[in-house]
Protein backbone atom coordinates (compact mmCIF):
# COMPACT_ATOMS: atom_id res chain seq x y z
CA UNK A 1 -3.21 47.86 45.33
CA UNK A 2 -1.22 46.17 48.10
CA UNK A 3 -1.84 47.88 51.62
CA UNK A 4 1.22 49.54 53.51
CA UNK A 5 3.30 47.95 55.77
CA UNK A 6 3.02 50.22 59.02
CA UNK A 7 5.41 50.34 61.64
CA UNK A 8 5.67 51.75 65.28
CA UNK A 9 8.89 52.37 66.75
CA UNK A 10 8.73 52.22 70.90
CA UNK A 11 6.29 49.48 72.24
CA UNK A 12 5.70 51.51 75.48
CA UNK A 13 1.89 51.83 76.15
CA UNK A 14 1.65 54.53 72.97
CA UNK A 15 3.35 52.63 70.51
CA UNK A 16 2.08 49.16 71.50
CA UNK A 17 -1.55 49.33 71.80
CA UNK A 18 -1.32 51.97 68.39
CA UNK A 19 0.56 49.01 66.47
CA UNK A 20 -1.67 46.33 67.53
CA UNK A 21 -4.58 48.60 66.92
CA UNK A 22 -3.16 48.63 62.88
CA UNK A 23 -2.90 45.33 62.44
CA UNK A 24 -6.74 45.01 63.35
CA UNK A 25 -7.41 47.00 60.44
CA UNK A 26 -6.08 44.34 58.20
CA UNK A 27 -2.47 46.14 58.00
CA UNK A 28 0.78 44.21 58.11
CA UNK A 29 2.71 45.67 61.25
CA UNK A 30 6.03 46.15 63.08
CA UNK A 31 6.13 46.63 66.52
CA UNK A 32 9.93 47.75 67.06
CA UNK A 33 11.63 48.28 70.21
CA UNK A 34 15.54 48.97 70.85
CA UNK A 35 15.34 46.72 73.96
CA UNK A 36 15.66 43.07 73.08
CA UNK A 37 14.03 41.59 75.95
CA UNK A 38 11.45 43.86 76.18
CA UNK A 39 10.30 42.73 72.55
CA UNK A 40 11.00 38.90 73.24
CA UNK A 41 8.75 39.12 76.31
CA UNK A 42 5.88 40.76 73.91
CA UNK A 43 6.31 38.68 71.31
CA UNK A 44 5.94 35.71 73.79
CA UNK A 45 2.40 37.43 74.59
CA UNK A 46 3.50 38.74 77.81
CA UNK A 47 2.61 42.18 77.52
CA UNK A 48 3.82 45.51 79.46
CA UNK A 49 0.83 47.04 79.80
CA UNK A 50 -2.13 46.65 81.25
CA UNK A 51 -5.33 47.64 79.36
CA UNK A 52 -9.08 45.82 78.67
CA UNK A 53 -9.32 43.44 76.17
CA UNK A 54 -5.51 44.54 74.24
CA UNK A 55 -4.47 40.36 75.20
CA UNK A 56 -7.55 39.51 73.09
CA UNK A 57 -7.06 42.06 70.18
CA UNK A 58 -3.20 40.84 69.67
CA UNK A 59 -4.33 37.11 69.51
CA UNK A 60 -7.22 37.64 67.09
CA UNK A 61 -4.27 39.72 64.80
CA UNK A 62 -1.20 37.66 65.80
CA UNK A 63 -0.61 36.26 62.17
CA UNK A 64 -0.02 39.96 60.74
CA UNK A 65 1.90 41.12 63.76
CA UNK A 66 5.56 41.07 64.26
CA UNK A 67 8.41 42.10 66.92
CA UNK A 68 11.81 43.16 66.25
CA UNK A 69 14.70 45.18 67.93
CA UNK A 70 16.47 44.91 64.85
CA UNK A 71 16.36 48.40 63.11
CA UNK A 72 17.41 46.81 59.83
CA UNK A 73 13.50 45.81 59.90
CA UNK A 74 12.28 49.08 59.65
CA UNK A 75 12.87 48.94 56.56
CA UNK A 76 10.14 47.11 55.32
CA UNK A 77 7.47 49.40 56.63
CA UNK A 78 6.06 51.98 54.38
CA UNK A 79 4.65 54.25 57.43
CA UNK A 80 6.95 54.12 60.71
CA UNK A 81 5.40 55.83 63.71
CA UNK A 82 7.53 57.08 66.88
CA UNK A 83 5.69 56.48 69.18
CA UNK A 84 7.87 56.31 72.83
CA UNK A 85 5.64 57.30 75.77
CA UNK A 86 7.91 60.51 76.55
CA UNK A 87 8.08 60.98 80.40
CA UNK A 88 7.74 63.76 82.59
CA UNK A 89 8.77 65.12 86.17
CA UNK A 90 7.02 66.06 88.77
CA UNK A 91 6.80 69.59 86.89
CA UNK A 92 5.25 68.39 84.01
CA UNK A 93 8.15 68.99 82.43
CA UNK A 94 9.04 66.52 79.44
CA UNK A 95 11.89 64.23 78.72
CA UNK A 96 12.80 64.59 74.87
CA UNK A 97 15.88 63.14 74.45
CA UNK A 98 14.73 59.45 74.04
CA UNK A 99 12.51 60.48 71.31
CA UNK A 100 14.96 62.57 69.54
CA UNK A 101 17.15 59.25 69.69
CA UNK A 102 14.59 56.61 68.42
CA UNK A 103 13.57 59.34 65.66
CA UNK A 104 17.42 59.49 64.35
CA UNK A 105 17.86 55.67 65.06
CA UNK A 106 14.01 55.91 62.63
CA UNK A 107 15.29 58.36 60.09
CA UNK A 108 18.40 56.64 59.53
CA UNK A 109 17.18 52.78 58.89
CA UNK A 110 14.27 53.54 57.07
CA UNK A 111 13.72 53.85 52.84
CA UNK A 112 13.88 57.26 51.78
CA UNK A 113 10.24 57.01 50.54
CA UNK A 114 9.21 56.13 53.37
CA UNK A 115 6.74 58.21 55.81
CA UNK A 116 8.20 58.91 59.25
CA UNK A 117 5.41 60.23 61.83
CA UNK A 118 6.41 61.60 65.43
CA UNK A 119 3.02 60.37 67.71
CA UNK A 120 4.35 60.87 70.84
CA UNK A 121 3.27 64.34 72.50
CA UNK A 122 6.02 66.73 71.67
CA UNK A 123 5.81 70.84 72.37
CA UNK A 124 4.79 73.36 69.70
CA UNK A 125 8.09 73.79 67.47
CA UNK A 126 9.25 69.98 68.07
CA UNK A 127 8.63 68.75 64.70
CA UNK A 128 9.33 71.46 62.52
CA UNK A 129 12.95 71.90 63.79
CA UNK A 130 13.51 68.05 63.30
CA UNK A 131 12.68 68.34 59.42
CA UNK A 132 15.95 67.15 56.99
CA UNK A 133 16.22 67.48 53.20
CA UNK A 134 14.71 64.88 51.40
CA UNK A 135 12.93 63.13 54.01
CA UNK A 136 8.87 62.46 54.89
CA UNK A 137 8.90 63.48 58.32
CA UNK A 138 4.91 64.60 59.63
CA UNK A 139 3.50 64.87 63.17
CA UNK A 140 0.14 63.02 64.41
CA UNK A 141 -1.84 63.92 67.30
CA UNK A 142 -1.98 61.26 69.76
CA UNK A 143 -5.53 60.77 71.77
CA UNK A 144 -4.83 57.54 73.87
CA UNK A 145 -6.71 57.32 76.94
CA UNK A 146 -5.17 54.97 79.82
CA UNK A 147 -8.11 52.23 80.55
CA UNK A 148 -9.70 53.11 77.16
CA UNK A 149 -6.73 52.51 75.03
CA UNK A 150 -8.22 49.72 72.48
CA UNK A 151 -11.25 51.47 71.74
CA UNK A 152 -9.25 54.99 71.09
CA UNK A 153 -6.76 53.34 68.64
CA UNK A 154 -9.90 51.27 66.89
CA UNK A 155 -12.04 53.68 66.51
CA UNK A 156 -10.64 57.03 66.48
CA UNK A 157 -13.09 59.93 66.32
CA UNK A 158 -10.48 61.95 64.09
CA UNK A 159 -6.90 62.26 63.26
CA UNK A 160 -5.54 65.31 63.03
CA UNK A 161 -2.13 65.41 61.22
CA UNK A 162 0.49 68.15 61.15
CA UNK A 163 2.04 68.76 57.71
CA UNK A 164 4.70 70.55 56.29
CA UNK A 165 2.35 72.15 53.73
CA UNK A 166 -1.50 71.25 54.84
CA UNK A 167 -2.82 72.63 51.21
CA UNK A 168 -0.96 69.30 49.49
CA UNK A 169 -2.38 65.66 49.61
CA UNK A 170 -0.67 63.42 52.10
CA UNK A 171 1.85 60.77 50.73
CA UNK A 172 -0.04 57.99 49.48
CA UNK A 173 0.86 55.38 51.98
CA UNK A 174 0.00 57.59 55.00
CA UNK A 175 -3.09 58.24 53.60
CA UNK A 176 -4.39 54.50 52.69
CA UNK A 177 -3.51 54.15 56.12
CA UNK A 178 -5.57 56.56 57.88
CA UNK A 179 -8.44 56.22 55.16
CA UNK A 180 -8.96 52.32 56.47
CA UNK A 181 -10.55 54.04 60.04
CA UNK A 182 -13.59 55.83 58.08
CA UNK A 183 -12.64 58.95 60.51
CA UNK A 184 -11.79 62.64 59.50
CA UNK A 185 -8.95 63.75 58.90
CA UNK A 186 -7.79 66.99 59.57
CA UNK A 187 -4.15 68.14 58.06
CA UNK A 188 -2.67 71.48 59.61
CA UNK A 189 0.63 72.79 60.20
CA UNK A 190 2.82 71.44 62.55
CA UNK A 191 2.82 73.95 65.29
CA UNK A 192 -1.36 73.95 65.18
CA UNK A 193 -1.43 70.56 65.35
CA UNK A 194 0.89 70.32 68.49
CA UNK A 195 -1.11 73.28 70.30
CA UNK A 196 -4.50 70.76 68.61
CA UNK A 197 -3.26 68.36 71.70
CA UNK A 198 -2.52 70.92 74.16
CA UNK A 199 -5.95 72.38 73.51
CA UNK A 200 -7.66 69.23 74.12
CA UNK A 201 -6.05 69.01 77.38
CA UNK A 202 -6.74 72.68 78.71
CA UNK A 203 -10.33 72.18 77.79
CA UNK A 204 -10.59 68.28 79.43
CA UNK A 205 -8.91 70.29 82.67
CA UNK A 206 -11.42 73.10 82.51
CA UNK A 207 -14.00 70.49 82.90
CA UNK A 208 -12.73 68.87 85.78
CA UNK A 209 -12.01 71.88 87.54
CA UNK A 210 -15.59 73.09 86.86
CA UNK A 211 -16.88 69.56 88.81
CA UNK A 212 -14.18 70.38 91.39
CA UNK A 213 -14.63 73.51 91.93
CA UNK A 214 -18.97 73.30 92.43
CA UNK A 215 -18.88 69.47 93.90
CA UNK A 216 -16.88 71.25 96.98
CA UNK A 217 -19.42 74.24 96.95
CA UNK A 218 -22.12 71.39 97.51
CA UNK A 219 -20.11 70.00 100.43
CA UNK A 220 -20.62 73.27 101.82
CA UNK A 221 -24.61 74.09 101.14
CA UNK A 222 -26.31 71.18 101.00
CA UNK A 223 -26.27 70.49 97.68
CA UNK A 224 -25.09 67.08 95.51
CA UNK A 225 -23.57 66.85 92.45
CA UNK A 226 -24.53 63.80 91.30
CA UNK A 227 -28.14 65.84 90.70
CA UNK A 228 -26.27 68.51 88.83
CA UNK A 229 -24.32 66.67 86.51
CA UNK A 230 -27.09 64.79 84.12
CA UNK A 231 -28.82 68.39 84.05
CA UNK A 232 -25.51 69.68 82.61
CA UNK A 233 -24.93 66.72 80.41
CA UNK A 234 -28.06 67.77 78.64
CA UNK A 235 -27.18 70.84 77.48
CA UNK A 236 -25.63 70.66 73.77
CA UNK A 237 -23.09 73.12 75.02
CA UNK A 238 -21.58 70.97 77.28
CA UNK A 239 -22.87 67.57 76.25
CA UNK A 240 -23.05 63.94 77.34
CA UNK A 241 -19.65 63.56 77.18
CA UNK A 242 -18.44 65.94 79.40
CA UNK A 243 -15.48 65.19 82.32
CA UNK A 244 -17.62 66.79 85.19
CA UNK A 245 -16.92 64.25 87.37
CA UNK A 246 -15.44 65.29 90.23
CA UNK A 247 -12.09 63.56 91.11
CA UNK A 248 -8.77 64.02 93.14
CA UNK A 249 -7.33 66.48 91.21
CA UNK A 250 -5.16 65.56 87.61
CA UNK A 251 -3.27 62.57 87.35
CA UNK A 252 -1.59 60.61 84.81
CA UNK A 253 0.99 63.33 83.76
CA UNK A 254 -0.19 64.25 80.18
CA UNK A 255 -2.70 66.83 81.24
CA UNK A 256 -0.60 68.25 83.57
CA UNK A 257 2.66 68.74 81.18
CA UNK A 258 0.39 70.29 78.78
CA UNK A 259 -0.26 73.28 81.45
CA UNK A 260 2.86 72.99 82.54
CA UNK A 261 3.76 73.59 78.65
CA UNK A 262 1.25 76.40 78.49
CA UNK A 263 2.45 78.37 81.79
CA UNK A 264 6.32 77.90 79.81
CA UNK A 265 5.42 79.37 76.53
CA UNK A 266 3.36 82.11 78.38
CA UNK A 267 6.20 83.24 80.17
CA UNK A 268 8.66 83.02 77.46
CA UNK A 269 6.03 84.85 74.64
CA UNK A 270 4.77 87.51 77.33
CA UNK A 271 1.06 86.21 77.15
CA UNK A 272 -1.73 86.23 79.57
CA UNK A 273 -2.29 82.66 81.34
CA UNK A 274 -3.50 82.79 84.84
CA UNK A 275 -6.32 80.45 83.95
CA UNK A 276 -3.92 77.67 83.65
CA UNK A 277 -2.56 78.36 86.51
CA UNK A 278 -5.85 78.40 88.25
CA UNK A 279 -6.25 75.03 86.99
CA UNK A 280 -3.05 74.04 88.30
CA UNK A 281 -3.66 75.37 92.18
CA UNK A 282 -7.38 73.64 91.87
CA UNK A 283 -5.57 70.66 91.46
CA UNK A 284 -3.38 70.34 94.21
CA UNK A 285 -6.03 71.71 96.16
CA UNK A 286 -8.79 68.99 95.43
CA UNK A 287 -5.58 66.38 95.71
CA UNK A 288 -5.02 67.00 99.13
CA UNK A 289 -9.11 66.00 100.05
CA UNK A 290 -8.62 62.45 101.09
CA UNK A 291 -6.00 63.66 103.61
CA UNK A 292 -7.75 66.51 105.25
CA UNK A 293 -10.63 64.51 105.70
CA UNK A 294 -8.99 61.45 106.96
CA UNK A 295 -7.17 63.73 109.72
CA UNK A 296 -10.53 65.36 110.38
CA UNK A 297 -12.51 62.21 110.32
CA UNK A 298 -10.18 59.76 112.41
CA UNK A 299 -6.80 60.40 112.78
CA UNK A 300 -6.88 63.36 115.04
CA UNK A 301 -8.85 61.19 116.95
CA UNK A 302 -7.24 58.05 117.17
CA UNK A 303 -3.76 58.69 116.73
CA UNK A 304 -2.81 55.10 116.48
CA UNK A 305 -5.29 54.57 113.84
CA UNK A 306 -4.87 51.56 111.15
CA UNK A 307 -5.45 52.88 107.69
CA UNK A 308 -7.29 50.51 104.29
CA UNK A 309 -6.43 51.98 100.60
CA UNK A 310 -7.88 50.26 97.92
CA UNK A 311 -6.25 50.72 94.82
CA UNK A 312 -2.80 52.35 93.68
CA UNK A 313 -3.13 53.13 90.18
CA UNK A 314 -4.10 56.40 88.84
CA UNK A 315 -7.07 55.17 87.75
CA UNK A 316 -9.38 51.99 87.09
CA UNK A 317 -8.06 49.93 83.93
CA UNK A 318 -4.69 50.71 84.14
CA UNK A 319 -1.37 49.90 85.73
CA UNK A 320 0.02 52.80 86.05
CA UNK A 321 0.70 55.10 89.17
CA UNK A 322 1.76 58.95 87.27
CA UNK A 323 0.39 61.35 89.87
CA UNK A 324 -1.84 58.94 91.58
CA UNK A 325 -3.87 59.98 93.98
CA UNK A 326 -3.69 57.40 96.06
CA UNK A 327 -0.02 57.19 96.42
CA UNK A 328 -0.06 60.99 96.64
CA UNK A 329 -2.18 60.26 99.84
CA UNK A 330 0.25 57.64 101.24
CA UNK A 331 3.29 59.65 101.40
CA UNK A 332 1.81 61.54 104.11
CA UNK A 333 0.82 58.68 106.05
CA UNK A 334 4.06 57.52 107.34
CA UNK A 335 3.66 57.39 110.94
CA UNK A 336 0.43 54.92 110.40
CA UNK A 337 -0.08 51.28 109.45
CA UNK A 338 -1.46 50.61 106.55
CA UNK A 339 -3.34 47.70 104.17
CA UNK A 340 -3.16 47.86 100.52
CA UNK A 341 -4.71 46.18 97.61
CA UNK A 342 -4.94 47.18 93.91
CA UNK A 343 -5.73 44.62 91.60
CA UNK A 344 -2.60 45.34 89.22
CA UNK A 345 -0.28 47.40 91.02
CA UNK A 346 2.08 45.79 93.15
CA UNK A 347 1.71 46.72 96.95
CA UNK A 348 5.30 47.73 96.70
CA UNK A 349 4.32 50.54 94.74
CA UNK A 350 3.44 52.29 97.64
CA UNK A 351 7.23 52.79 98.97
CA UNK A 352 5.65 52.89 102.57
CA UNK A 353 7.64 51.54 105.64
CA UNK A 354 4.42 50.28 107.32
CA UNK A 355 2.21 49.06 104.39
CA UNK A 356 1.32 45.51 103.96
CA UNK A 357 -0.05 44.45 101.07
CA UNK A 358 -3.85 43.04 101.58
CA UNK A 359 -5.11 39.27 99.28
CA UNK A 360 -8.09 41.33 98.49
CA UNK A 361 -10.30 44.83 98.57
CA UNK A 362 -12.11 42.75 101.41
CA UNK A 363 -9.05 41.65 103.78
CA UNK A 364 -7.40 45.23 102.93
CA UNK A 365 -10.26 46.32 105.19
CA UNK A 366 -10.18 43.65 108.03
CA UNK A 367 -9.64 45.93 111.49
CA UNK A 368 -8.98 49.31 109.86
CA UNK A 369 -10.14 52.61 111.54
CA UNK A 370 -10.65 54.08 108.47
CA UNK A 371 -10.99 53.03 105.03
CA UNK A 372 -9.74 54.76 101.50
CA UNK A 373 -11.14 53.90 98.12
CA UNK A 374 -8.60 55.97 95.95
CA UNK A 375 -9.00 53.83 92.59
CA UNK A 376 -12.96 53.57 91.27
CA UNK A 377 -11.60 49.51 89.92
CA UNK A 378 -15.47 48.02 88.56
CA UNK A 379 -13.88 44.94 91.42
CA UNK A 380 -14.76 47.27 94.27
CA UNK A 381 -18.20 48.34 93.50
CA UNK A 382 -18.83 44.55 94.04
CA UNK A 383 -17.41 45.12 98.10
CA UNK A 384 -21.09 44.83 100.63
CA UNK A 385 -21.77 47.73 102.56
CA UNK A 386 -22.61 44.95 105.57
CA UNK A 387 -19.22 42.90 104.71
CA UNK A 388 -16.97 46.12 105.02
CA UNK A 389 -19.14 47.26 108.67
CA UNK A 390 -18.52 43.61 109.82
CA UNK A 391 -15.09 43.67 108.92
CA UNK A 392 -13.34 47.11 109.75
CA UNK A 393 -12.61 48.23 113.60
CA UNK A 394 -13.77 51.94 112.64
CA UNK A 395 -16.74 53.28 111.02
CA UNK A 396 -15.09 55.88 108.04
CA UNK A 397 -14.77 55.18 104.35
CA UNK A 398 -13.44 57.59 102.44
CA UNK A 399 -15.11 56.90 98.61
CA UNK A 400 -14.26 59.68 96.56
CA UNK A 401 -15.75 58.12 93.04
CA UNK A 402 -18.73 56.76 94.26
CA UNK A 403 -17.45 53.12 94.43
CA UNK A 404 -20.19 52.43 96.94
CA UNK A 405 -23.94 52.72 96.80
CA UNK A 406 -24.09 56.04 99.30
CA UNK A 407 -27.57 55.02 100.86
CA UNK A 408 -26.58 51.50 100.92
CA UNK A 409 -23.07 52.80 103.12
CA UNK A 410 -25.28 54.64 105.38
CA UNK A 411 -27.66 51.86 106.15
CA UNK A 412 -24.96 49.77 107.35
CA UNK A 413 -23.69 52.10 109.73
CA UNK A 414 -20.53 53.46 108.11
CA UNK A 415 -19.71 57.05 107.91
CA UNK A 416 -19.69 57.52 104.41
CA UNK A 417 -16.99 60.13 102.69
CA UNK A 418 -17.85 60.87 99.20
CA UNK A 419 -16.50 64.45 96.73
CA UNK A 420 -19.84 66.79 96.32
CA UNK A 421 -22.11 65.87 98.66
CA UNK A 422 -22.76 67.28 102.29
């Protein structure tokens, strides 16, 4: 039996690393896109996103690959995916009406038989009230993460699928399809499987609000997270896998619309949700870290101060800047001069009037008062404890992740910043 011919309408960083991640299963693929130059740059191998090893998994499948902006070719595929990153405000608050637009511009140059799937995150009641007459038209959990994006579309742990009747077999082609990963699959109706992603999210945040929330009681006492995390990682309630590292609050804009999402419905359906926005308050709180202690550390003392950030983007691996921390940090830091550097993210990104962008982590350091590592890039845990002493005017870094080797910071003379630890 031939294989499907899958498609993925939208080749933003959803539907682009998903299509290329099909076509290394051995599937014939469409990456489609209603923005002709955006589809002639990736089909010239000059790709919009930035994520390990996705270059090297496109070349190795090039030869069952293809790039249109022509919808006509949609209708080759058996199994079209929209997949449009959807983007949200500063409320979490989503943006719909691009998706709704690729999924009619979908629906209406595809084969009747064929199976349409909305993948990008949509609210509970999204694809139910998008069904029509006659048409194949299912919803599939999306678990991308930025940085990790090649190993999440290759090797799924599970895809969970929302149906219009879970009891009946999916349609043949869809099914093939997912069969090739050798993952479970797990049909539901639509509204449980778009509350399935929300979930996922609340209990990721809960996590990191945990590490937040204890990692700044052992600022307080004495004691040091690092030694409380592998004891909790133990335990086969919480496991290995566990987000309790602590961080600068949530970034990236998918966790927080799904609280944002939750706190909505709660207040429209009367229900009880104060947890979420506990979640939501920790967050800004643990945010604001890097500035308090930069103003207590150094700037209220040397009010001319020149500030080092290194890195811009959210987090390591990727290129983009939703909610980062960092640049969170930097609009408060207008009166001072500052030196960027992220290895991906333009220094431009930081819409500062006094930032100049630094060659490297090293020369983004060169006479600073006081320097911020707001991105844990693997590039900076090469930096030298000596190197950075030798090279800054002040004494202060500010190293959040654990970029640095503590001890190793200390020894050299620098007063060392890091979350949950006195």
């Amino acid at each position: 039996m031939a294989l499907p011919k899958i498609g993925y309408a939208g080749m933003t960083h959803l539907g682009l690393c998903s299509a290329i991640g099909a076509s290394s299963k051995g599937f014939d693929t469409l990456g489609f896109d209603t923005d002709p130059a955006l589809v002639a740059r990736i089909d010239a191998g000059k790709l919009p996103v930035v994520e390990p090893d996705l270059d090297d998994l496109l070349r190795d499948n090039r030869v069952r690959m293809s790039f249109s902006a022509d919808p006509k070719a949609l209708l080759g595929c058996d199994v079209v995916y929209v997949a449009p990153d959807v983007p949200t405000d500063d409320t979490g608050g989503s943006d719909l009406s691009g998706l709704d637009g690729l999924l009619a511009l979908v629906l209406a140059n595809t084969r009747p038989d064929a199976v349409v799937v909305v993948l990008s995150q949509v609210p509970p009641g999204f694809t139910a009230a998008r069904q029509r007459s006659g048409r194949l038209l299912y919803y599939q959990v999306e678990t991308l993460v930025f940085g990790r994006a090649v190993e999440r579309t290759t090797k799924p742990e599970r895809f969970i699928v929302g149906a219009p009747d879970p009891s009946e077999p999916l349609p043949l082609a869809m099914q093939q399809y997912l069969e090739a990963y050798g993952c479970p699959i797990l049909p539901m109706r639509f509204e449980s499987a778009e509350l399935t992603k929300i979930s996922i999210n609340c209990c990721l945040v809960a996590s990191v609000t945990v590490a937040n929330t204890l990692a700044e009681l052992c600022e307080r006492i004495g004691a040091d997270w690092s030694e409380i995390a592998p004891a909790l990682k133990l335990d086969r309630r919480i496991g290995a896998y566990s987000y309790l590292s602590p961080g600068l609050g949530l970034a990236g804009g998918n966790l927080e619309r799904d609280l944002a999402t939750v706190v909505r419905f709660s207040e429209e359906y009367g229900t009880e949700a104060s947890v979420i926005r506990a979640f939501i308050g920790n967050s800004a709180h643990r945010k604001d870290w890097a500035l308090r202690t930069m103003h207590e550390a150094v700037l209220n003392k040397v009010p001319q101060a020149t500030i080092g950030v290194l890195g811009l983007a959210y987090k390591e691996n990727t290129h983009s800047v939703k909610n980062s921390p960092s640049l969170a940090l930097i609009r408060y830091l207008g009166p001072w001069a500052l030196k960027v550097y992220d290895p991906v993210v333009p220094a431009s990104a930081a819409l500062h009037p006094n930032a100049s962008g630094a060659a490297s982590a090293l020369d983004a350091a060169e006479g600073v008062d006081v320097l911020a590592i707001m991105t844990p890039w693997p590039e900076f845990k090469l930096l030298s404890c000596d190197d950075l002493a030798a090279t800054m005017r002040g004494r202060t870094v500010l190293d959040p992740y654990r970029v640095l080797n503590p001890a190793a910071a200390r020894r050299a003379g620098l007063d060392y910043r890091t979350l949950g630890v006195a």
